[in-house]
Protein backbone atom coordinates (compact mmCIF):
# COMPACT_ATOMS: atom_id res chain seq x y z
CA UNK A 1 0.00 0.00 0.00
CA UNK A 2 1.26 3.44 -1.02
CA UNK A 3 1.66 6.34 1.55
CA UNK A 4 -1.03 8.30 1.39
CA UNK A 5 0.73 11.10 3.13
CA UNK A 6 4.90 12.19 3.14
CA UNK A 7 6.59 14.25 5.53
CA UNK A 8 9.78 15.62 4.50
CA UNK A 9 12.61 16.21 7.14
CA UNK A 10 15.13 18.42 7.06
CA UNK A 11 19.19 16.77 7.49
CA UNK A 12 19.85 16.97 10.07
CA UNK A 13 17.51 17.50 12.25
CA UNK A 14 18.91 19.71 15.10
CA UNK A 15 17.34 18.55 17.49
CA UNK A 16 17.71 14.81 19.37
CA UNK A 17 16.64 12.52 21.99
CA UNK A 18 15.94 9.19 23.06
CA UNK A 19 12.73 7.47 25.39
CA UNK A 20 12.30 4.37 25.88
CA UNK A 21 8.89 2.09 25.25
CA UNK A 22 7.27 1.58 28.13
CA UNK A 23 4.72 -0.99 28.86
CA UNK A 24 1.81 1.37 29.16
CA UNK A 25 2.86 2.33 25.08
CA UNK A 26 1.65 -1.35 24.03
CA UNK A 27 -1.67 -2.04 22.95
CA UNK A 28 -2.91 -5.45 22.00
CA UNK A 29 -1.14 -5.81 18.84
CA UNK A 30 1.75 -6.01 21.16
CA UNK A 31 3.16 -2.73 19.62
CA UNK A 32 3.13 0.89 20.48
CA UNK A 33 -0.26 2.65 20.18
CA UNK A 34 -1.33 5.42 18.70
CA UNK A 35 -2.02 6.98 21.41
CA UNK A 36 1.39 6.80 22.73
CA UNK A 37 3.00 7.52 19.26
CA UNK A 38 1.64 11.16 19.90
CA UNK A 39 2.51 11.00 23.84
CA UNK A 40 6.08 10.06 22.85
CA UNK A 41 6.08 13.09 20.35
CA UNK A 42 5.15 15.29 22.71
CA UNK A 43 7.79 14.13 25.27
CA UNK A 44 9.88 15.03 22.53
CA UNK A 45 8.39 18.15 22.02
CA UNK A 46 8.70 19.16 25.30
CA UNK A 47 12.34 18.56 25.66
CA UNK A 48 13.27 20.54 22.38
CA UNK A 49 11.11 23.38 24.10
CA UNK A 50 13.24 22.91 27.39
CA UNK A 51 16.86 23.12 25.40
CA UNK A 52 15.64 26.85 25.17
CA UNK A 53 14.16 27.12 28.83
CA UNK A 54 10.52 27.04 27.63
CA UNK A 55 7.40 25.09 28.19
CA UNK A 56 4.47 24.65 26.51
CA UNK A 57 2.98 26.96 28.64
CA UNK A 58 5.36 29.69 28.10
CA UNK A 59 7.42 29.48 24.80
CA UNK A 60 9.37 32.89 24.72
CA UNK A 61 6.23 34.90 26.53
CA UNK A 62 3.44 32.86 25.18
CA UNK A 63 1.47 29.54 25.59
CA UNK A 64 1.18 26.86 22.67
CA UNK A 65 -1.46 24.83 21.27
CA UNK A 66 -1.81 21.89 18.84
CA UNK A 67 -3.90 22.33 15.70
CA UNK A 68 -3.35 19.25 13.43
CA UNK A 69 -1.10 15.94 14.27
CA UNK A 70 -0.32 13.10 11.89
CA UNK A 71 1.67 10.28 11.83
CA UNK A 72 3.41 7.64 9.29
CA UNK A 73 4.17 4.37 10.35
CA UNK A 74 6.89 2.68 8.73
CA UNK A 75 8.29 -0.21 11.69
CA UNK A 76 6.09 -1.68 14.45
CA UNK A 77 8.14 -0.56 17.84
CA UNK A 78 7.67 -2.80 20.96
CA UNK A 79 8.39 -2.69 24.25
CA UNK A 80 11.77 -2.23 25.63
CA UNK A 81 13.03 -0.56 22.41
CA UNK A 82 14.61 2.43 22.60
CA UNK A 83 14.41 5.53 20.48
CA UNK A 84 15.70 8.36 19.40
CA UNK A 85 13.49 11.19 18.10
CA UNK A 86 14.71 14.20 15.70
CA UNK A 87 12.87 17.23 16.27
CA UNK A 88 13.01 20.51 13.61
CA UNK A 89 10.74 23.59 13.42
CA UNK A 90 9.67 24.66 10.07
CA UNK A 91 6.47 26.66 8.41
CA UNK A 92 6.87 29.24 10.85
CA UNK A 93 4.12 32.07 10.71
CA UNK A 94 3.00 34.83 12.25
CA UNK A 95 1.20 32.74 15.01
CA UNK A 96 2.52 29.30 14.46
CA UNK A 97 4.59 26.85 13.35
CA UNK A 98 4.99 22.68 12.34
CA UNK A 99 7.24 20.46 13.80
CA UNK A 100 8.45 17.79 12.75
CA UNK A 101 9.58 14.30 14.18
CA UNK A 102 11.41 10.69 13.05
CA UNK A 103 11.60 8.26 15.29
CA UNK A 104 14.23 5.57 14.81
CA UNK A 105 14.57 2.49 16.84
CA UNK A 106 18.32 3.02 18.35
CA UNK A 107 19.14 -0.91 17.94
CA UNK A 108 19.14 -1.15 14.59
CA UNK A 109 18.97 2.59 13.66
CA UNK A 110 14.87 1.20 11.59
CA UNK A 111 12.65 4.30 11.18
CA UNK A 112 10.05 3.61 13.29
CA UNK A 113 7.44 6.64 12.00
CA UNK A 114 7.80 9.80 10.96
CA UNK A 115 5.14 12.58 12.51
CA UNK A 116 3.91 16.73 12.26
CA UNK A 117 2.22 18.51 14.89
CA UNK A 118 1.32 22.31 13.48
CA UNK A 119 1.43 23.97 16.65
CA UNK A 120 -0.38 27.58 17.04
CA UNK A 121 0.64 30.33 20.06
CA UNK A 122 -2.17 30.86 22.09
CA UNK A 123 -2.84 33.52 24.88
CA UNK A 124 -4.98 30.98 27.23
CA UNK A 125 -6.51 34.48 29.60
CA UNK A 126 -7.61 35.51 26.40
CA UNK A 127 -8.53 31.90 24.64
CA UNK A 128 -6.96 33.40 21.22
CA UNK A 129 -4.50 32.59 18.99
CA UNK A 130 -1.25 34.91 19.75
CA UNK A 131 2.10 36.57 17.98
CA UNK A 132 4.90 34.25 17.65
CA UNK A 133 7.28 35.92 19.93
CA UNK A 134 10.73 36.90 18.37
CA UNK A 135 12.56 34.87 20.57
CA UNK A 136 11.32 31.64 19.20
CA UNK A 137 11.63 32.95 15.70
CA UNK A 138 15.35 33.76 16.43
CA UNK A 139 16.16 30.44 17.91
CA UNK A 140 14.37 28.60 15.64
CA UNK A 141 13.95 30.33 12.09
């Protein structure tokens, strides 16, 4: 079956980590879930936010929020695996911005699944959609 849907990466991607599969990641096809595909991605997330000194809840002066996600499968990952996830910025806007993720079993370096989350700045006190601040422009334009 054909990909119905590509996600190009940048080389390389300047951003890395690693998590391990845990138990709670497996459904009952005895591989990780989707559910957990887009809870490792926002572990990952979350770290490339904290190499800055951010959060989601304050990137540079303002709060994030996820608009879209999608992910490609291309390995089945299990537990005990561990892997390491490339994270890049790209698309920025005026009020947002996509990321972009592969995940790659360490072992035997397989791509696991590639995955996009467009991600929009949000003033919460307001519930709108905010300015990208500068900073995060700077660091990651």
């Amino acid at each position: 079956m054909a990909t119905r849907i590509t996600i190009e990466l940048p080389e390389p991607l300047p951003f890395t980590t690693r998590i391990s599969v845990r138990i709670g990641d497996i459904n009952y096809g005895g591989h990780v879930g989707n559910d957990a595909m887009l809870r490792i991605m926002q572990d990952a997330r979350l770290r490339f936010l904290a190499q800055y000194g951010w959060s989601e809840l304050d990137t540079a002066g303002a709060s994030l929020i996820m608009t879209d996600a999608c992910v490609i499968y291309k390995a089945q990952a299990r537990f005990g695996d561990d892997l390491e996830i490339g994270v890049a910025a790209r698309d920025l806007t005026r009020t947002g911005f996509t990321l972009v993720y592969r995940i790659v079993r360490t072992q035997d370096r397989v791509e696991i699944a590639r995955g996009e989350t467009g991600m929009a700045f949000f003033d919460y006190g307001r519930n709108r959609v905010a300015r990208m601040p500068e900073a995060f422009r700077q660091a990651c334009g």
